[in-house]
C-alpha atoms as a PDB file:
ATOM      1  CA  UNK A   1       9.769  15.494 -42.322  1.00  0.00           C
ATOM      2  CA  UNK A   2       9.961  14.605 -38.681  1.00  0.00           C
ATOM      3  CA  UNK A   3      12.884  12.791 -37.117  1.00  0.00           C
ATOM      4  CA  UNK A   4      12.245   9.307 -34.478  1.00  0.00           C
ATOM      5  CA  UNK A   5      14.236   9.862 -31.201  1.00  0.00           C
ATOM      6  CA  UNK A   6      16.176   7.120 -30.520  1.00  0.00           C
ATOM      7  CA  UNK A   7      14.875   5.153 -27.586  1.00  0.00           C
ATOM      8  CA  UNK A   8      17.786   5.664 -25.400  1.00  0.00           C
ATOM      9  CA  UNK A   9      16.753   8.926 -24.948  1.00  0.00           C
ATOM     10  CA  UNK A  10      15.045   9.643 -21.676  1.00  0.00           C
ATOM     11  CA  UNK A  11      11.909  12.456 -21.561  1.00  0.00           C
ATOM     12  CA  UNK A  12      13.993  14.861 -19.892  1.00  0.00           C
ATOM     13  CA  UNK A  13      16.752  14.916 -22.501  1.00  0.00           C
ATOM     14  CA  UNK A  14      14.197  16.102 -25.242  1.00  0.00           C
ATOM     15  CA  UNK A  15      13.103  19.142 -26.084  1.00  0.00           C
ATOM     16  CA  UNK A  16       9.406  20.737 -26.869  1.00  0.00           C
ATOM     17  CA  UNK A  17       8.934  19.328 -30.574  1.00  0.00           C
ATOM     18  CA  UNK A  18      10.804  15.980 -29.537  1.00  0.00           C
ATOM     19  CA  UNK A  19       8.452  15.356 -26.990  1.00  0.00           C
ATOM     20  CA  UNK A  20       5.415  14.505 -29.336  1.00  0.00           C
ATOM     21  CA  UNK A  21       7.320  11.637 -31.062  1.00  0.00           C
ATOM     22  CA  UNK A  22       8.791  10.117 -27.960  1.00  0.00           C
ATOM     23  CA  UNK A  23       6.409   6.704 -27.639  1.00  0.00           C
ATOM     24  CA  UNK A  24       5.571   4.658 -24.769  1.00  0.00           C
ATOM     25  CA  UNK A  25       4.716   5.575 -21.103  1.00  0.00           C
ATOM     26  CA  UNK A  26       6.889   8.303 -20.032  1.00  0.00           C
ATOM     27  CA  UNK A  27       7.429  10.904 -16.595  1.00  0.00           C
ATOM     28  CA  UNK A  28       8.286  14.154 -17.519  1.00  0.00           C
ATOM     29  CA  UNK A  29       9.382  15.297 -13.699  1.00  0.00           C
ATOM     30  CA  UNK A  30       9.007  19.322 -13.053  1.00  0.00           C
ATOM     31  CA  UNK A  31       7.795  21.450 -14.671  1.00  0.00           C
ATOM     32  CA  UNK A  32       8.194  21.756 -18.703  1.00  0.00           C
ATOM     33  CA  UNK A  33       6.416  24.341 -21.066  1.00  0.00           C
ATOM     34  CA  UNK A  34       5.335  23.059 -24.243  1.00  0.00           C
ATOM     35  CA  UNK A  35       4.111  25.578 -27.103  1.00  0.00           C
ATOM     36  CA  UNK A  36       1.291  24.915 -29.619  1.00  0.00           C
ATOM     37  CA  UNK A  37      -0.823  21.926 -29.485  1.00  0.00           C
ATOM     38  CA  UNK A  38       0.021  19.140 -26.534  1.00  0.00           C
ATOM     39  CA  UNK A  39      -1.870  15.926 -28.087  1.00  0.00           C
ATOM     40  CA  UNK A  40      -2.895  13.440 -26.010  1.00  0.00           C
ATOM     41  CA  UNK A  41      -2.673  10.198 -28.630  1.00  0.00           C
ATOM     42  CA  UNK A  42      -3.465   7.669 -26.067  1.00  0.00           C
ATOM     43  CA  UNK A  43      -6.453   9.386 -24.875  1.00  0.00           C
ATOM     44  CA  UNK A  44      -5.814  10.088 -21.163  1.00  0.00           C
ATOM     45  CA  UNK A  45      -4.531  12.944 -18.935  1.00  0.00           C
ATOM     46  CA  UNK A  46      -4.132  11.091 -15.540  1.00  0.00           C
ATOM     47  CA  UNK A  47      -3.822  13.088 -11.896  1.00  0.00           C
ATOM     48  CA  UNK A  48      -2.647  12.239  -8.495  1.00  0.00           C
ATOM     49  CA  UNK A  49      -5.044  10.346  -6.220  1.00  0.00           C
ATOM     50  CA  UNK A  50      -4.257  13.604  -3.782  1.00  0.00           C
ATOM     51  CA  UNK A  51      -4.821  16.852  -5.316  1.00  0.00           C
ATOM     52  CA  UNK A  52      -1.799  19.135  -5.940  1.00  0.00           C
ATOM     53  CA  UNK A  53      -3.337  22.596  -5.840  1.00  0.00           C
ATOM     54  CA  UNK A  54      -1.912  25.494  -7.346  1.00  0.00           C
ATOM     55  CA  UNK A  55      -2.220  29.194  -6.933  1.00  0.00           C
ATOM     56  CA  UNK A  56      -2.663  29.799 -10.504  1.00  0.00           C
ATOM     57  CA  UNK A  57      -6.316  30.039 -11.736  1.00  0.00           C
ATOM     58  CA  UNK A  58      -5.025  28.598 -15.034  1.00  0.00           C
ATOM     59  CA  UNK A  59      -4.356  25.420 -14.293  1.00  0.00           C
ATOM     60  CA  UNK A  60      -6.430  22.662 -14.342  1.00  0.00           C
ATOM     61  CA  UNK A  61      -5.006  20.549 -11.254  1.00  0.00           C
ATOM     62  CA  UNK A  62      -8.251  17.937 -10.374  1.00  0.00           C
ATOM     63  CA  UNK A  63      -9.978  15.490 -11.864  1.00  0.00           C
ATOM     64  CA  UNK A  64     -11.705  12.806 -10.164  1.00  0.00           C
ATOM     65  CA  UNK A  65     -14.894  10.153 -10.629  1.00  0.00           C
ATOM     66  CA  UNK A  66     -16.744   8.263  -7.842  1.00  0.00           C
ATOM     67  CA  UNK A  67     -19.846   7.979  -6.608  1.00  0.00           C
ATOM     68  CA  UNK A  68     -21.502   9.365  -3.014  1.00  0.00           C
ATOM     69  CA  UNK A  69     -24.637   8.238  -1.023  1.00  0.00           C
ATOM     70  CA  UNK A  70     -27.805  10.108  -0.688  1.00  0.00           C
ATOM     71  CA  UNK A  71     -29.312  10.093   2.710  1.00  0.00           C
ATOM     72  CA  UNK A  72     -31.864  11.792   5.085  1.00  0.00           C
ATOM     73  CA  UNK A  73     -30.327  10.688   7.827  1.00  0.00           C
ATOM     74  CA  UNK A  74     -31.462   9.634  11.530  1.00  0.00           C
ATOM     75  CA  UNK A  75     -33.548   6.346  11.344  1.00  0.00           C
ATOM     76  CA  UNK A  76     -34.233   6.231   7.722  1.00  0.00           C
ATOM     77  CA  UNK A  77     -34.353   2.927   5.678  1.00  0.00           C
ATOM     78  CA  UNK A  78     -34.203   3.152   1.994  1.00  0.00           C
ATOM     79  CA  UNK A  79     -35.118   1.247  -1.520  1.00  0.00           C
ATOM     80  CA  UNK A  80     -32.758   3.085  -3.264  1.00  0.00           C
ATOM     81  CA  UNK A  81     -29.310   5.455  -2.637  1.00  0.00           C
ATOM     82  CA  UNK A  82     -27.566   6.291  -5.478  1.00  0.00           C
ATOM     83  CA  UNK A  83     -25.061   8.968  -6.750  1.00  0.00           C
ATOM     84  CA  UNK A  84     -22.592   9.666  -8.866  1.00  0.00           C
ATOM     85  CA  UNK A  85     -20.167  12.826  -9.239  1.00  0.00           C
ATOM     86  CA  UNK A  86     -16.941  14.398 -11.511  1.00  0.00           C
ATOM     87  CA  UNK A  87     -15.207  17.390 -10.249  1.00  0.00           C
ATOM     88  CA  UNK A  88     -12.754  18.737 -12.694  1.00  0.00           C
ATOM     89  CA  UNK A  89     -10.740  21.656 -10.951  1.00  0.00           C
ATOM     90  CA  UNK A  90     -13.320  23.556  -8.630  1.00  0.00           C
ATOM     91  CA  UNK A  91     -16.390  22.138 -10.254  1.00  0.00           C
ATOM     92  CA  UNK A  92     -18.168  19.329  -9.368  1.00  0.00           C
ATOM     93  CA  UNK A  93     -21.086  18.223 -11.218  1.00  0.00           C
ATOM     94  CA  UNK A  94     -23.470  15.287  -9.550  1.00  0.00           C
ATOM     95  CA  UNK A  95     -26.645  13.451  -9.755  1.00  0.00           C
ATOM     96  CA  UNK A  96     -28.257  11.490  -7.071  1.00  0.00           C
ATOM     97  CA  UNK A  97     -31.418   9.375  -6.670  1.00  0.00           C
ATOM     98  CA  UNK A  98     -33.058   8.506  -3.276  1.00  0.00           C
ATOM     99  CA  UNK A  99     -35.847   6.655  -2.769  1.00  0.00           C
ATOM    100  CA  UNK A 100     -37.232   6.430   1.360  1.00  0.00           C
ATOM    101  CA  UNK A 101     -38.918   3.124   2.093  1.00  0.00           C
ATOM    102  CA  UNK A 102     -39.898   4.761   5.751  1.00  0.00           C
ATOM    103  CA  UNK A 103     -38.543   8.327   7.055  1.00  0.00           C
ATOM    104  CA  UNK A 104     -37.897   7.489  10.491  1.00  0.00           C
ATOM    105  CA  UNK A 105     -36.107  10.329  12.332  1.00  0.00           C
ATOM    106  CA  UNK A 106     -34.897  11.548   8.427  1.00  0.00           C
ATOM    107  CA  UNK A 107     -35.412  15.012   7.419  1.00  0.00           C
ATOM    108  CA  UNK A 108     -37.935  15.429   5.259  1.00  0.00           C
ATOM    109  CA  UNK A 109     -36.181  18.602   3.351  1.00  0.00           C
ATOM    110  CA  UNK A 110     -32.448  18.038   2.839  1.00  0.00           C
ATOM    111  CA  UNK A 111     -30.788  15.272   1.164  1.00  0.00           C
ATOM    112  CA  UNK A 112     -26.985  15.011   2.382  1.00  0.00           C
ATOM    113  CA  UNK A 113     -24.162  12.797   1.116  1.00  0.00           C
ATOM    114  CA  UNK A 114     -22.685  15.213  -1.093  1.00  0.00           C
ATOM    115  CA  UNK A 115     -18.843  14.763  -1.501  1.00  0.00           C
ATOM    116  CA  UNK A 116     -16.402  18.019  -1.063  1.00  0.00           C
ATOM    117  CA  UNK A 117     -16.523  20.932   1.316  1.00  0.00           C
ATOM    118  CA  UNK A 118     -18.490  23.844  -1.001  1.00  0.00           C
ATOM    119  CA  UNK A 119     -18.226  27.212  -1.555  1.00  0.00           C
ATOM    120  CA  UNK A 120     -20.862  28.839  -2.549  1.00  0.00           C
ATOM    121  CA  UNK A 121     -25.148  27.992  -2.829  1.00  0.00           C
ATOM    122  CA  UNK A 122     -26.115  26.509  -6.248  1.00  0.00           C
ATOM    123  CA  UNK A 123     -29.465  26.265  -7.501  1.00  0.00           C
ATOM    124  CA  UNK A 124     -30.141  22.298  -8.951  1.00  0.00           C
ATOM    125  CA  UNK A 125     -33.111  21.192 -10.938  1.00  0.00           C
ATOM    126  CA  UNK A 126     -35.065  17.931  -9.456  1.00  0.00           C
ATOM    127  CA  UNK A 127     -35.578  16.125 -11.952  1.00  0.00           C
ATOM    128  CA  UNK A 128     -38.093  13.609 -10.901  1.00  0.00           C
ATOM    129  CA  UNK A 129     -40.272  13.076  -7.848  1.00  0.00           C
ATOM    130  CA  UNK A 130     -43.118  10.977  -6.695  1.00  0.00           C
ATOM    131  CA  UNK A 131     -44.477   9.534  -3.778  1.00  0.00           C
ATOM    132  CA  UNK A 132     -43.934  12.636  -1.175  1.00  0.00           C
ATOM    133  CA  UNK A 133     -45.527  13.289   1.899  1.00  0.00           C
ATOM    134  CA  UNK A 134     -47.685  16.376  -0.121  1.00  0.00           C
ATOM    135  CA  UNK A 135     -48.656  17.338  -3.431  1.00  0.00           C
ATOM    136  CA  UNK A 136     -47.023  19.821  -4.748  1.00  0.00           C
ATOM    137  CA  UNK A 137     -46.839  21.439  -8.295  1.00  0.00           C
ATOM    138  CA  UNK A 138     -42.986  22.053  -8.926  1.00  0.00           C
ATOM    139  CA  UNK A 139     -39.793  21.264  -6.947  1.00  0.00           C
ATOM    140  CA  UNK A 140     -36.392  22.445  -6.987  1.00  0.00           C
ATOM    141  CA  UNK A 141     -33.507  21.864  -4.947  1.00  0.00           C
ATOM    142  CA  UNK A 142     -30.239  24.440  -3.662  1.00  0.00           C
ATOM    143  CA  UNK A 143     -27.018  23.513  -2.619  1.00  0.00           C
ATOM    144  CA  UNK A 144     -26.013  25.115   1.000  1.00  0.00           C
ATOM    145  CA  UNK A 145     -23.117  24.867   2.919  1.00  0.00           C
ATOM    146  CA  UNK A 146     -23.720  22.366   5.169  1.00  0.00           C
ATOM    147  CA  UNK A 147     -21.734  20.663   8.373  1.00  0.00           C
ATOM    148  CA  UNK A 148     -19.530  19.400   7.449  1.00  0.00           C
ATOM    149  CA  UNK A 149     -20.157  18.787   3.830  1.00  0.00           C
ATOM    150  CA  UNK A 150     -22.882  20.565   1.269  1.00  0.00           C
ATOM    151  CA  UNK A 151     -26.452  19.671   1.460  1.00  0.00           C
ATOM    152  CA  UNK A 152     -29.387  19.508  -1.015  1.00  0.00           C
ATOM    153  CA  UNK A 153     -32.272  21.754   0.324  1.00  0.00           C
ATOM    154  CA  UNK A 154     -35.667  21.032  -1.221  1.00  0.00           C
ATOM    155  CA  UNK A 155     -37.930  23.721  -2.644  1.00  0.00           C
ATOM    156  CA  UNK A 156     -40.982  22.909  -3.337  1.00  0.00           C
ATOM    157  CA  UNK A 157     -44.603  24.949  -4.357  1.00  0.00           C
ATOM    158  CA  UNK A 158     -47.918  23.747  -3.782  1.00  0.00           C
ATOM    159  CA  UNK A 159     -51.272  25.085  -5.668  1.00  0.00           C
ATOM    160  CA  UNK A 160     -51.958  27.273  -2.890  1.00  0.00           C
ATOM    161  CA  UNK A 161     -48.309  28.972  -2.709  1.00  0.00           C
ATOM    162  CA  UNK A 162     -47.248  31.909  -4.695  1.00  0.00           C
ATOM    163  CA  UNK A 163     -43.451  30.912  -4.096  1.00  0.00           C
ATOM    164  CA  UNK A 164     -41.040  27.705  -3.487  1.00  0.00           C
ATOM    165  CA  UNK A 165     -40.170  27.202   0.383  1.00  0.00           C
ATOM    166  CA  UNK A 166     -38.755  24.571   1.975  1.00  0.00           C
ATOM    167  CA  UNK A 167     -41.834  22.244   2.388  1.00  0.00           C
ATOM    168  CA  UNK A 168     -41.371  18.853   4.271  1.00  0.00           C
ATOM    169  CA  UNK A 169     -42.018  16.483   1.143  1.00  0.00           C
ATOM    170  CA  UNK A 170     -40.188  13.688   1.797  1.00  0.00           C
ATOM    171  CA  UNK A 171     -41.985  11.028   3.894  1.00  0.00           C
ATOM    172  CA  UNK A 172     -42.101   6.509   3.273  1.00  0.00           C
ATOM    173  CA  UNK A 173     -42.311   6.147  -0.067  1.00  0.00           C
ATOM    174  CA  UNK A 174     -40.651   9.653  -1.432  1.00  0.00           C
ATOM    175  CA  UNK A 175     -38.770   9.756  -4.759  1.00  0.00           C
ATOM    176  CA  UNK A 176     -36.364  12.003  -5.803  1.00  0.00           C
ATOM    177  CA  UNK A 177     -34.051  12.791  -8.509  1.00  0.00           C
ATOM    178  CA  UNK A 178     -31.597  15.425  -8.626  1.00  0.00           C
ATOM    179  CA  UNK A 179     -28.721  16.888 -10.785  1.00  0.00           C
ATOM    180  CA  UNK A 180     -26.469  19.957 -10.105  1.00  0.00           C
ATOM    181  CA  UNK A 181     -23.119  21.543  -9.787  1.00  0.00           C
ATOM    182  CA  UNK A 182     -21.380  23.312  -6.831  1.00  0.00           C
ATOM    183  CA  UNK A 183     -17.605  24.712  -6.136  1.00  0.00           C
ATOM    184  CA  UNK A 184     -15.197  23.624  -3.842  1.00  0.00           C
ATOM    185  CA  UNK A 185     -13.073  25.686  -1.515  1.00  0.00           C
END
C-alpha cells in the first residue's frame, strides 16, 4: 500500500519511491538518481530552450521541433519552401519540399536550409520529383558538410548512366521531396 506525501513537502525533501506520488508541477534542482521505472504520467519530458550538453554518451540532453527553409539560393523565386525537423540528442531527422518557380542564379544540385552544424555525410532518399531540368530515371540525395550549415547534394541517373552523379536537375518548375537524418557535432 503506498503512502500520499503531504503537500508541504517540497521535491527535494523526498526520496526515490516518494518522488512518483508527489503531484503537481515540480523542480527537482541537481542532479537525483532514481532506480527502476521513472513514469512520466503527464506525458511530457520538457528541455531547456539552450542545450545543456554533457560528456556522457548516456544521456539524452536535446530535444527540439521546428521547421527550416529549403532554398537554392542566388536569384531563385519559389512556389513552395517547406521543412520540418526533430533532433533528439545528436540526431536530427528532417523532411523538406521545394518547389522552383524560376532558378535564377540557384544551384541546380544542392538544396540548403538545413538547421545544425553536421558531422558526418548521410545518404537521404528523394522521395518525389517532377518537373527538372532533365529526365532522369532515379534520384537520391547526400547530406555534406556544408558552409556553414549541411547541404542536400542531388544524385541523380539518367538512362544513359551506369551510376548516380551530381546532375544539374533542378531548373523553373523543379519538384523535390526529400527525407533524411544527419548528426550534429
Amino acid at each position: 500500500m503506498t503512502q500520499k506525501v503531504p503537500a508541504n513537502m517540497t521535491v527535494e525533501d523526498l526520496t526515490d519511491a516518494e518522488v512518483v506520488h508527489k503531484t503537481g508541477d515540480e523542480t527537482i534542482a541537481g542532479a537525483k538518481t532514481f532506480t527502476g521505472l521513472v513514469s512520466l504520467t503527464g506525458g511530457q519530458a520538457k528541455f531547456p530552450a539552450t542545450q545543456v550538453p554533457s560528456a556522457d554518451a548516456n544521456t539524452l540532453d536535446d530535444y527540439e521541433e521546428g521547421t527550416w527553409t529549403p532554398s537554392v539560393g542566388g536569384t531563385a523565386t519559389y512556389t513552395l519552401q517547406s521543412g520540418s525537423y526533430v533532433k533528439i540528442g545528436k540526431a536530427v531527422f528532417f523532411s523538406g519540399a521545394l518547389a522552383v518557380n524560376v532558378i535564377g542564379t540557384g544551384s541546380t544540385s544542392e538544396i540548403s536550409g538545413l538547421p545544425f552544424d553536421g558531422l558526418v555525410a548521410a545518404a537521404a532518399p528523394v522521395t518525389l520529383f517532377s518537373g527538372l531540368a532533365m529526365n532522369v530515371v532515379s534520384m537520391s540525395a547526400l547530406i555534406t558538410v556544408g558552409a556553414p550549415l549541411p547541404v542536400v547534394r542531388l544524385y541523380s541517373q539518367t538512362v544513359a548512366s551506369a551510376a548516380q552523379v551530381q546532375n544539374a536537375v533542378l531548373g523553373n518548375g523543379a519538384t523535390v521531396y526529400v527525407s533524411g537524418h544527419y548528426f550534429t557535432n
